[in-house]
PDB file of N, CA and C in Angstrom:
ATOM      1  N   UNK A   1      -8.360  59.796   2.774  1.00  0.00           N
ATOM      2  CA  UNK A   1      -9.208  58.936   1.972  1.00  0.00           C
ATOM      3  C   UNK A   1     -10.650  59.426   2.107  1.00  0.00           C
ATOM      4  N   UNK A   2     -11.425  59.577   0.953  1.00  0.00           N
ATOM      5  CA  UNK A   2     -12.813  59.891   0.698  1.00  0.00           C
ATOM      6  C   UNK A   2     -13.747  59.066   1.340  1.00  0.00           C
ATOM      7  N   UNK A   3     -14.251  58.961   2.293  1.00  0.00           N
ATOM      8  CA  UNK A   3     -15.526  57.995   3.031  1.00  0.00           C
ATOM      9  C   UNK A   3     -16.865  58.844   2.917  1.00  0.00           C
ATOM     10  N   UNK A   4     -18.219  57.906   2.939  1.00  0.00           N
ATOM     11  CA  UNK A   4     -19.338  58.509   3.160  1.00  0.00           C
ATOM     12  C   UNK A   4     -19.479  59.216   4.406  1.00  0.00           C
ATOM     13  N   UNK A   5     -20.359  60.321   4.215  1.00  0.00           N
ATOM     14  CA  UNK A   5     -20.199  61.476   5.170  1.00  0.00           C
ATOM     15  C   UNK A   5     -20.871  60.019   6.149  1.00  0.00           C
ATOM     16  N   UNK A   6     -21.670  59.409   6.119  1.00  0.00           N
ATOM     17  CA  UNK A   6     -22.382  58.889   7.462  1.00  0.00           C
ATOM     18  C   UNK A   6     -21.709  57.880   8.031  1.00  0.00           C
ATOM     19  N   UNK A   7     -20.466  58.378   7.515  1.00  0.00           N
ATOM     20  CA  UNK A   7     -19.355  57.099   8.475  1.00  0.00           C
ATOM     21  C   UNK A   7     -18.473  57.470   9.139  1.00  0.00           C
ATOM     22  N   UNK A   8     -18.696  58.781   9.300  1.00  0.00           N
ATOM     23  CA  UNK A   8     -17.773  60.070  10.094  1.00  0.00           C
ATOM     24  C   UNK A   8     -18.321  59.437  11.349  1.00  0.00           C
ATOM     25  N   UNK A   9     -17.389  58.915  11.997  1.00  0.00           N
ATOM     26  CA  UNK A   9     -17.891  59.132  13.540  1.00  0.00           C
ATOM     27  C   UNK A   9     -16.967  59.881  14.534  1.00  0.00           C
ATOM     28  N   UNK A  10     -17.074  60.506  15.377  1.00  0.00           N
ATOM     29  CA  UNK A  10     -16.211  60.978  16.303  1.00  0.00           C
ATOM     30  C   UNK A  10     -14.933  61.952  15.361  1.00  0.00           C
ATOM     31  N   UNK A  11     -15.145  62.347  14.502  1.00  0.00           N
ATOM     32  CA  UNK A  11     -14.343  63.162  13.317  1.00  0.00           C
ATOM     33  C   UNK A  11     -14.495  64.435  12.913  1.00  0.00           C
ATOM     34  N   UNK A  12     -13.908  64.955  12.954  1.00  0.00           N
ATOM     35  CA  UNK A  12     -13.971  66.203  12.458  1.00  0.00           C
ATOM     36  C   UNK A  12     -13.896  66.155  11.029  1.00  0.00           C
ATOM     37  N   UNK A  13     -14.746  67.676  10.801  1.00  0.00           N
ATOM     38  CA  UNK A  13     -15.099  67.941   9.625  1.00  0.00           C
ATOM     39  C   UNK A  13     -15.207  69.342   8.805  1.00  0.00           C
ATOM     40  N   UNK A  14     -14.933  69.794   7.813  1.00  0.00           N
ATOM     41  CA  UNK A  14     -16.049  70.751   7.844  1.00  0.00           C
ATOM     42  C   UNK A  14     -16.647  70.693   6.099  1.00  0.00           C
ATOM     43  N   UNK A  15     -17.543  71.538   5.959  1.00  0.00           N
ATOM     44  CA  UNK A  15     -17.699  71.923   4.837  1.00  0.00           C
ATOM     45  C   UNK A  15     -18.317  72.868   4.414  1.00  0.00           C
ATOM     46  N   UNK A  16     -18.270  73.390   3.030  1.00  0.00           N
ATOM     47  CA  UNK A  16     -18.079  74.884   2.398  1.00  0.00           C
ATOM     48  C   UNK A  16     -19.383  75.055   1.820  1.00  0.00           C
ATOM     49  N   UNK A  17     -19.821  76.151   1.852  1.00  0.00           N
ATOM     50  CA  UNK A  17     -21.068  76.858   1.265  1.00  0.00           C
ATOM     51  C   UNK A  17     -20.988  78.030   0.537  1.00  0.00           C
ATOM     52  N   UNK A  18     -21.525  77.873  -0.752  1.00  0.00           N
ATOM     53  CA  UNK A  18     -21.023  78.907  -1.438  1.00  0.00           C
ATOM     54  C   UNK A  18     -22.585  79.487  -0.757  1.00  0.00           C
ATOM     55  N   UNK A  19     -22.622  80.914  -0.666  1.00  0.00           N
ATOM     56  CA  UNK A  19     -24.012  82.032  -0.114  1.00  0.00           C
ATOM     57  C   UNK A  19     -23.849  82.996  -1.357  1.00  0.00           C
ATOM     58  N   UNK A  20     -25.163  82.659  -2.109  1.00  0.00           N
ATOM     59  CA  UNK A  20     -25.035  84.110  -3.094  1.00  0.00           C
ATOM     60  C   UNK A  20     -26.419  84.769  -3.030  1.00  0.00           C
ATOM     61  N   UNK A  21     -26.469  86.132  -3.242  1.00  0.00           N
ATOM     62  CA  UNK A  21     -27.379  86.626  -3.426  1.00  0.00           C
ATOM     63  C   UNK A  21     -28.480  85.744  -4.768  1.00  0.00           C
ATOM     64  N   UNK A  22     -29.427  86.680  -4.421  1.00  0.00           N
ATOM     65  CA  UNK A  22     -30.516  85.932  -5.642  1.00  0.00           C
ATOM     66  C   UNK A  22     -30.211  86.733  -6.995  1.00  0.00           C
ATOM     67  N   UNK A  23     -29.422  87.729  -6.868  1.00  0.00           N
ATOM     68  CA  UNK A  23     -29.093  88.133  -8.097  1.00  0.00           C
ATOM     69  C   UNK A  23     -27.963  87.432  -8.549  1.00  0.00           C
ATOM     70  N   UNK A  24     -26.821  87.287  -7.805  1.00  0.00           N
ATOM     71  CA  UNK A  24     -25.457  86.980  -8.078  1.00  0.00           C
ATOM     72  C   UNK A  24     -25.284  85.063  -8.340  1.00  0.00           C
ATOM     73  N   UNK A  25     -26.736  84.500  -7.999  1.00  0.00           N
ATOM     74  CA  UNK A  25     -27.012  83.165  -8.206  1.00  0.00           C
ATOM     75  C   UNK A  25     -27.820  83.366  -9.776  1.00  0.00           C
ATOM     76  N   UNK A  26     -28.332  84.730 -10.284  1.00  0.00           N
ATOM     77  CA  UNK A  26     -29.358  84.751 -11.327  1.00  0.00           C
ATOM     78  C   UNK A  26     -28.086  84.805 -12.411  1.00  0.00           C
ATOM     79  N   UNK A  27     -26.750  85.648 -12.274  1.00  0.00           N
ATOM     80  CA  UNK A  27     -26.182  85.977 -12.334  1.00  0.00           C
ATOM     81  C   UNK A  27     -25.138  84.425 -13.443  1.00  0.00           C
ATOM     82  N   UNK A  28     -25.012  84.057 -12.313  1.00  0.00           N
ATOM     83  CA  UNK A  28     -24.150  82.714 -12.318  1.00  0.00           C
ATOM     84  C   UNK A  28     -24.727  81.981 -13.232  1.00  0.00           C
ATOM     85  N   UNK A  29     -25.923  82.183 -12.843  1.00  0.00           N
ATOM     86  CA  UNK A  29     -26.730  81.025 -13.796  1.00  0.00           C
ATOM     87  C   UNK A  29     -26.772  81.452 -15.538  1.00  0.00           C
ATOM     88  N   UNK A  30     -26.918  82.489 -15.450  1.00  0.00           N
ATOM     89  CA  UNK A  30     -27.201  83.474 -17.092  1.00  0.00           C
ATOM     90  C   UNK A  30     -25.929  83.408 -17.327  1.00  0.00           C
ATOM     91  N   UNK A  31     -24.731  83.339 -16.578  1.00  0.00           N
ATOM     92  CA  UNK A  31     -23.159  83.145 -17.686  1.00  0.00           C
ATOM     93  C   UNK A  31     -23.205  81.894 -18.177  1.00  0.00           C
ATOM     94  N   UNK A  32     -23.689  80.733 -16.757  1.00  0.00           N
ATOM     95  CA  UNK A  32     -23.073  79.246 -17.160  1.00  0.00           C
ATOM     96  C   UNK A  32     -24.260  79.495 -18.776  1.00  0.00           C
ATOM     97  N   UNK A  33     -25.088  79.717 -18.973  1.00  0.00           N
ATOM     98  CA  UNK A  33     -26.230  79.470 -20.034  1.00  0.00           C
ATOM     99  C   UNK A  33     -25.545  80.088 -21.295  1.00  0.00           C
ATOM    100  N   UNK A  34     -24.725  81.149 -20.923  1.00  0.00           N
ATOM    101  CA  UNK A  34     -24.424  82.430 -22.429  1.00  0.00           C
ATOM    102  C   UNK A  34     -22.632  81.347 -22.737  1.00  0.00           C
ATOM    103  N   UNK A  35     -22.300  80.753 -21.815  1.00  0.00           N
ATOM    104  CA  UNK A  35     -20.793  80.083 -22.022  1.00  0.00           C
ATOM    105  C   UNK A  35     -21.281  78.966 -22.942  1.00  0.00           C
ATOM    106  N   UNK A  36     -22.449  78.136 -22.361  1.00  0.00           N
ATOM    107  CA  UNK A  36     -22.780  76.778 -23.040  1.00  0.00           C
ATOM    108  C   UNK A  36     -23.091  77.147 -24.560  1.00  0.00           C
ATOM    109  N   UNK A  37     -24.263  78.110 -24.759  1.00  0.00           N
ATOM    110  CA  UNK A  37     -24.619  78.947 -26.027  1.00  0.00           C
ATOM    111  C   UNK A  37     -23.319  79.355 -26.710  1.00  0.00           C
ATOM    112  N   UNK A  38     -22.393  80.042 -26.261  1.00  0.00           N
ATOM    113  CA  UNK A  38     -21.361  80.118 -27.196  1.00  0.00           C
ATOM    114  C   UNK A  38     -20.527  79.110 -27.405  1.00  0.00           C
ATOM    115  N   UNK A  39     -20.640  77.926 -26.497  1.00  0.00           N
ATOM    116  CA  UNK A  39     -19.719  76.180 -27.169  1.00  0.00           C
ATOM    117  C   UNK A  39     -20.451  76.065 -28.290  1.00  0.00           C
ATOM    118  N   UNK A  40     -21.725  75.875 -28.134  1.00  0.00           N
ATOM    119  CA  UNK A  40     -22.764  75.240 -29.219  1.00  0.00           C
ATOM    120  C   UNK A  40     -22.528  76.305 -30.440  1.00  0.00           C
ATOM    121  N   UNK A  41     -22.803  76.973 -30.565  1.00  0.00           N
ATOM    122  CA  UNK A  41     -22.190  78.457 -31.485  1.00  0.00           C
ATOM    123  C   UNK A  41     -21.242  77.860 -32.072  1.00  0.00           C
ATOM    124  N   UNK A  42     -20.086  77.667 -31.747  1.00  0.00           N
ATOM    125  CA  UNK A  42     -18.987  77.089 -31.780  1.00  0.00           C
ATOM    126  C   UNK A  42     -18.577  75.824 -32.927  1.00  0.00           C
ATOM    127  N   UNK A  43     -19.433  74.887 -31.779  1.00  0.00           N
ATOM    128  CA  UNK A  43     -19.416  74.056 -32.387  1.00  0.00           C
ATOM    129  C   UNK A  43     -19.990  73.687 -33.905  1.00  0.00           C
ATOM    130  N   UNK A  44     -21.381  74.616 -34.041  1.00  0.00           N
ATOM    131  CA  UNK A  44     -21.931  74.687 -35.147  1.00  0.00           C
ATOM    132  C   UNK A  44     -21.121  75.361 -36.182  1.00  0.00           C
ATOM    133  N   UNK A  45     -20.392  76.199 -35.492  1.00  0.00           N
ATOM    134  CA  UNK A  45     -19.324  77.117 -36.696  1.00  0.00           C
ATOM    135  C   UNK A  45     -18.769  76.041 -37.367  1.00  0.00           C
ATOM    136  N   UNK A  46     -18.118  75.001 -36.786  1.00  0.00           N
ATOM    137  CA  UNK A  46     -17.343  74.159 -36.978  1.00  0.00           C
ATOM    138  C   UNK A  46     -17.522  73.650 -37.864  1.00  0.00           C
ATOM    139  N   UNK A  47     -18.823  73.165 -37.871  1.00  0.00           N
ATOM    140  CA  UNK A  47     -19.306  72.165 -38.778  1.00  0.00           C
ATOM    141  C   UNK A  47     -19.538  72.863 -40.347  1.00  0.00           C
ATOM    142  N   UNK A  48     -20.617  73.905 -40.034  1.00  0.00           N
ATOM    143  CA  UNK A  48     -20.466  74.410 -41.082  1.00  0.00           C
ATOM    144  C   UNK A  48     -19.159  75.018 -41.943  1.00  0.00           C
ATOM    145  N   UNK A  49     -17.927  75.064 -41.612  1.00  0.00           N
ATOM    146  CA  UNK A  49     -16.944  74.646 -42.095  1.00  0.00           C
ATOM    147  C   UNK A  49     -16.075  73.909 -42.408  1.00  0.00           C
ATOM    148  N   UNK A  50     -16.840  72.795 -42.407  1.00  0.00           N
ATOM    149  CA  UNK A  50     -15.899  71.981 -42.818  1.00  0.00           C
ATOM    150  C   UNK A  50     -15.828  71.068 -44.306  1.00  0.00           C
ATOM    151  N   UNK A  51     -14.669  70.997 -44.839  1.00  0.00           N
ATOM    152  CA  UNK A  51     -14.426  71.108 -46.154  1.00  0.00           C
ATOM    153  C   UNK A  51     -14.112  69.403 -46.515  1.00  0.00           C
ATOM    154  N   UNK A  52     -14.998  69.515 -47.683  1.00  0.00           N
ATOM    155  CA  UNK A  52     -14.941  68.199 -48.305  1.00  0.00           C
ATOM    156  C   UNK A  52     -13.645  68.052 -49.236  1.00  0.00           C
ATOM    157  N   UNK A  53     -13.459  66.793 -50.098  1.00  0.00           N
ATOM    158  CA  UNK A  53     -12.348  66.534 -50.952  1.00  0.00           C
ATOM    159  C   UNK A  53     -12.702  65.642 -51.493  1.00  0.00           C
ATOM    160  N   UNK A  54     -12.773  65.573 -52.947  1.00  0.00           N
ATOM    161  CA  UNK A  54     -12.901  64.577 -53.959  1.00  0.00           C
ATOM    162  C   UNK A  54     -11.453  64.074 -54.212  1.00  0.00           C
ATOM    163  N   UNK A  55     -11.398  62.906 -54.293  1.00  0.00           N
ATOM    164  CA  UNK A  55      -9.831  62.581 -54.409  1.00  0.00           C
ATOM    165  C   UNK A  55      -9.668  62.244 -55.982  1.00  0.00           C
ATOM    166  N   UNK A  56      -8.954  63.042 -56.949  1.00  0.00           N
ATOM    167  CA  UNK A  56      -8.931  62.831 -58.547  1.00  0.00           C
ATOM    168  C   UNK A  56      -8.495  61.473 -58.331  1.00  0.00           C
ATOM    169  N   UNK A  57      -8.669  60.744 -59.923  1.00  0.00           N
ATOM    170  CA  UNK A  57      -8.236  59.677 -59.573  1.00  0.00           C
ATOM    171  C   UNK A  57      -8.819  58.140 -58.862  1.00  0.00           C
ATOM    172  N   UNK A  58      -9.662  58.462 -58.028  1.00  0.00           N
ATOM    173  CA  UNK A  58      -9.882  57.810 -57.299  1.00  0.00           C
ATOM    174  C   UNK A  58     -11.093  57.361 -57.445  1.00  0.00           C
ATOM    175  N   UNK A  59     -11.587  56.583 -58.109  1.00  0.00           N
ATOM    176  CA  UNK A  59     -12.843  56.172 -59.029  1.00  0.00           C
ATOM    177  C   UNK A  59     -13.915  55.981 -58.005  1.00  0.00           C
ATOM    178  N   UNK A  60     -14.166  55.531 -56.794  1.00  0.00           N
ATOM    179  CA  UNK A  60     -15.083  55.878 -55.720  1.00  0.00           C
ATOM    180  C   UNK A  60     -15.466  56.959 -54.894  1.00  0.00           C
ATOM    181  N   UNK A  61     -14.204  57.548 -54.552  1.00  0.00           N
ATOM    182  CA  UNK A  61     -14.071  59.511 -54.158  1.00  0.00           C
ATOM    183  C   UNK A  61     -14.920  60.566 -55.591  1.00  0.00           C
ATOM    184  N   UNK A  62     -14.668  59.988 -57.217  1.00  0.00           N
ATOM    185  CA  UNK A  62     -15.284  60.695 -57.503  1.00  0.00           C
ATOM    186  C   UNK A  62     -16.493  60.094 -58.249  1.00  0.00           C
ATOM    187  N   UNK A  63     -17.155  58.980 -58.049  1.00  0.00           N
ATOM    188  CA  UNK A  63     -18.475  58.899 -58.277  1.00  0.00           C
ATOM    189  C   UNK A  63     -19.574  59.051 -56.618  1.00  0.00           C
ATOM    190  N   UNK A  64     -18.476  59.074 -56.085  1.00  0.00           N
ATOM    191  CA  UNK A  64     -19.596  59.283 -54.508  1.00  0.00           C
ATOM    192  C   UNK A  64     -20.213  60.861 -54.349  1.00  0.00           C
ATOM    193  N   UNK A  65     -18.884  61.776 -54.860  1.00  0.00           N
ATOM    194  CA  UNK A  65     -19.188  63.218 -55.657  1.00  0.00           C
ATOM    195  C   UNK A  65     -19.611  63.590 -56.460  1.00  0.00           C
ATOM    196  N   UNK A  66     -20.132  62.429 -57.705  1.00  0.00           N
ATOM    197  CA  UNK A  66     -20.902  62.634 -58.733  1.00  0.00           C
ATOM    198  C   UNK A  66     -20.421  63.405 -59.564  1.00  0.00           C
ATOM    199  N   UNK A  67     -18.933  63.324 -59.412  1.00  0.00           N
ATOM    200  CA  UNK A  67     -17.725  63.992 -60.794  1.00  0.00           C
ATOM    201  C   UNK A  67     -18.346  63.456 -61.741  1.00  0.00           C
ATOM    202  N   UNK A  68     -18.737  64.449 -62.745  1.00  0.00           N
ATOM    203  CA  UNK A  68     -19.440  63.881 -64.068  1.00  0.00           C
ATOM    204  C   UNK A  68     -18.492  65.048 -64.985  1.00  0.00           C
ATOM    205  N   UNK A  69     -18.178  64.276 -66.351  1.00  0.00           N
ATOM    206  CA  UNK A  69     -17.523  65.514 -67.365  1.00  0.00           C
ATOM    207  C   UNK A  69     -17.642  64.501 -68.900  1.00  0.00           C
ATOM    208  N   UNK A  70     -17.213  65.521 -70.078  1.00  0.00           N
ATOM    209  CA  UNK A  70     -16.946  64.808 -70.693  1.00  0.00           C
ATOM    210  C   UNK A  70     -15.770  65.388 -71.748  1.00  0.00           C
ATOM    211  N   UNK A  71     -15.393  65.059 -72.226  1.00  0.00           N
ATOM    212  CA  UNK A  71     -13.580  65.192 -73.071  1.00  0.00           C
ATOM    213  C   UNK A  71     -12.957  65.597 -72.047  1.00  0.00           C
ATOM    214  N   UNK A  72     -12.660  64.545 -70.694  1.00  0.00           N
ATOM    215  CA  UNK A  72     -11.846  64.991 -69.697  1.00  0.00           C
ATOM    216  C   UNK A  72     -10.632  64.224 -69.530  1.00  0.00           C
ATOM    217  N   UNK A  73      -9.658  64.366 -69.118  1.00  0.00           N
ATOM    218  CA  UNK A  73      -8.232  63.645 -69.183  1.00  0.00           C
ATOM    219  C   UNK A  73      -8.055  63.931 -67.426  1.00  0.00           C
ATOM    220  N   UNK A  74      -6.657  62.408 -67.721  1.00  0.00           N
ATOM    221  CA  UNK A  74      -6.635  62.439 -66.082  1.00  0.00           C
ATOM    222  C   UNK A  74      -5.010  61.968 -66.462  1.00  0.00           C
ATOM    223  N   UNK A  75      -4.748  62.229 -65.038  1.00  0.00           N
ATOM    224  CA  UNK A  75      -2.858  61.895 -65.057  1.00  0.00           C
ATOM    225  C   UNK A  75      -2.481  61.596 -63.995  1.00  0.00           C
ATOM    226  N   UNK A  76      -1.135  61.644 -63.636  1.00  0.00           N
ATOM    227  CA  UNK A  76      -0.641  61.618 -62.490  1.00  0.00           C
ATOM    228  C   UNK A  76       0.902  62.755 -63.090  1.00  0.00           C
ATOM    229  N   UNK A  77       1.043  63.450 -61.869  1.00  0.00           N
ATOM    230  CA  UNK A  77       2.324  64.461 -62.165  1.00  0.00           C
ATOM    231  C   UNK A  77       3.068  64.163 -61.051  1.00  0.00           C
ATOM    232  N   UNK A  78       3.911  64.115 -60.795  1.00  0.00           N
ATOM    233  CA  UNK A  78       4.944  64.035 -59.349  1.00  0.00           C
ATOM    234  C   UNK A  78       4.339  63.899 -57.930  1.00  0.00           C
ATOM    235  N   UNK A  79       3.497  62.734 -58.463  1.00  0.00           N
ATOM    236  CA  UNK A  79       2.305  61.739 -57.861  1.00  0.00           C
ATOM    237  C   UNK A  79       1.365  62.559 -57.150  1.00  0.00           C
ATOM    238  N   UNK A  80       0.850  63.271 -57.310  1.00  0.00           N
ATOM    239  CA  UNK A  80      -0.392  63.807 -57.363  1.00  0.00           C
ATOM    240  C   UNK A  80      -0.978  63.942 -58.867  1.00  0.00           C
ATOM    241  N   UNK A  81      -2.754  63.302 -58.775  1.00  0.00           N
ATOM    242  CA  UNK A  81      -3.342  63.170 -59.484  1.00  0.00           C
ATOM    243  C   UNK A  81      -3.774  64.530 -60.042  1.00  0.00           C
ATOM    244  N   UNK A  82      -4.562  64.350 -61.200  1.00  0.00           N
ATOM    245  CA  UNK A  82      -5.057  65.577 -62.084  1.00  0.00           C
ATOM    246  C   UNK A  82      -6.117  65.405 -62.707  1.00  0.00           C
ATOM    247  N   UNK A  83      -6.766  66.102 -63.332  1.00  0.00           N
ATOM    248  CA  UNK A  83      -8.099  66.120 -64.121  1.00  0.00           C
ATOM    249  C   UNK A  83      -8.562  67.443 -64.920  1.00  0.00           C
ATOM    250  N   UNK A  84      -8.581  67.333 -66.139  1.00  0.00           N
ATOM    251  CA  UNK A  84      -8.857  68.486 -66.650  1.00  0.00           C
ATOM    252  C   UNK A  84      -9.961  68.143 -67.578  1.00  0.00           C
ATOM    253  N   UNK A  85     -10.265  69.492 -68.213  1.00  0.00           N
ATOM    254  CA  UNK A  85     -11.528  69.156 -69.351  1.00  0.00           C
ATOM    255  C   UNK A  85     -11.024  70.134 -70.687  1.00  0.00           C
ATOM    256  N   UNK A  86     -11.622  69.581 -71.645  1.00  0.00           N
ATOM    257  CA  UNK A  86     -11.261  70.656 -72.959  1.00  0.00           C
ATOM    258  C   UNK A  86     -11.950  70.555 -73.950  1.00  0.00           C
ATOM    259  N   UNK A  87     -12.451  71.208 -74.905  1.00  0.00           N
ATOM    260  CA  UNK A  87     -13.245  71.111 -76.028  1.00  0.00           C
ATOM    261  C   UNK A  87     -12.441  70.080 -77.272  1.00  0.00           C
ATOM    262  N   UNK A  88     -11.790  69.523 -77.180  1.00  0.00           N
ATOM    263  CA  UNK A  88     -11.190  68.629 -77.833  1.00  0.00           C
ATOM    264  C   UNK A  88     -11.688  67.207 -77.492  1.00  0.00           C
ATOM    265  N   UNK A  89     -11.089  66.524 -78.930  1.00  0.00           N
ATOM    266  CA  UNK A  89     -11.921  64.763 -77.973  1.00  0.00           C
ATOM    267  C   UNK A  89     -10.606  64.446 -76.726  1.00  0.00           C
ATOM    268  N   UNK A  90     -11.108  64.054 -75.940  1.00  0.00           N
ATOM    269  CA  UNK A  90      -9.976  62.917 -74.783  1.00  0.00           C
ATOM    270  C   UNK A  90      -8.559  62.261 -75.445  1.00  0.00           C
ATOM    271  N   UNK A  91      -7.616  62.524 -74.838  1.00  0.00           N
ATOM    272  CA  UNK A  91      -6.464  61.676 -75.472  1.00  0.00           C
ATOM    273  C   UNK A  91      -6.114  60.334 -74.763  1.00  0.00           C
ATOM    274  N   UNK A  92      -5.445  59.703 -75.128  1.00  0.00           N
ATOM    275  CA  UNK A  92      -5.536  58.527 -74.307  1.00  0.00           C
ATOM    276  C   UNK A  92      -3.816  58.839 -73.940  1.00  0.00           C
ATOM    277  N   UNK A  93      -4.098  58.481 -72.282  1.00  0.00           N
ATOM    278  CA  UNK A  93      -2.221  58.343 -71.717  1.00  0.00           C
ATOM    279  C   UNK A  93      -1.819  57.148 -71.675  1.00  0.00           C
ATOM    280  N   UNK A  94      -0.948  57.193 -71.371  1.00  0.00           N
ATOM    281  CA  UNK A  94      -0.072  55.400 -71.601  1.00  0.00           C
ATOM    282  C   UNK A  94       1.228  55.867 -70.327  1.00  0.00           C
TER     283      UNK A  94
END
């Protein structure tokens, strides 16, 4: 069981010391810094990839996207939605 060291009485003990040179501590220190730099790297990759989706169909998904068109038709096919555009007027589906 873990106790405060100042309650050791009459107990044995020991404990560990890491000893590094001043290079091999300069050392240590410049990886932990180049490891953290490449999470953050990382993480920023991340972000900047990541991919949006307008959901057709979905009358809040595409005015929050600012889907704007006009003679455009919409459907549903083997339930996924659709959206197209054409130089023709709009047809109406039923």
């Amino acid at each position: 069981m873990l106790v405060p060291f100042y309650k050791l009485f009459s107990q044995r003990y020991n404990i560990y010391w890491n000893f590094l040179t001043e290079q091999e501590y300069k050392k240590k220190h410049e990886d932990k810094l180049r490891l953290e730099r490449q999470r953050l790297e990382e993480q920023k990759r991340k972000v900047e990839l990541m991919v949006d989706e307008v959901l057709i169909g979905n009358a809040e998904s595409e005015k929050s996207h600012n889907l704007q068109g006009s003679n455009t038709n919409s459907g549903t096919h083997i339930e996924r939605n659709w959206r197209d555009a054409s130089n023709a007027a709009p047809s109406v589906m039923i």
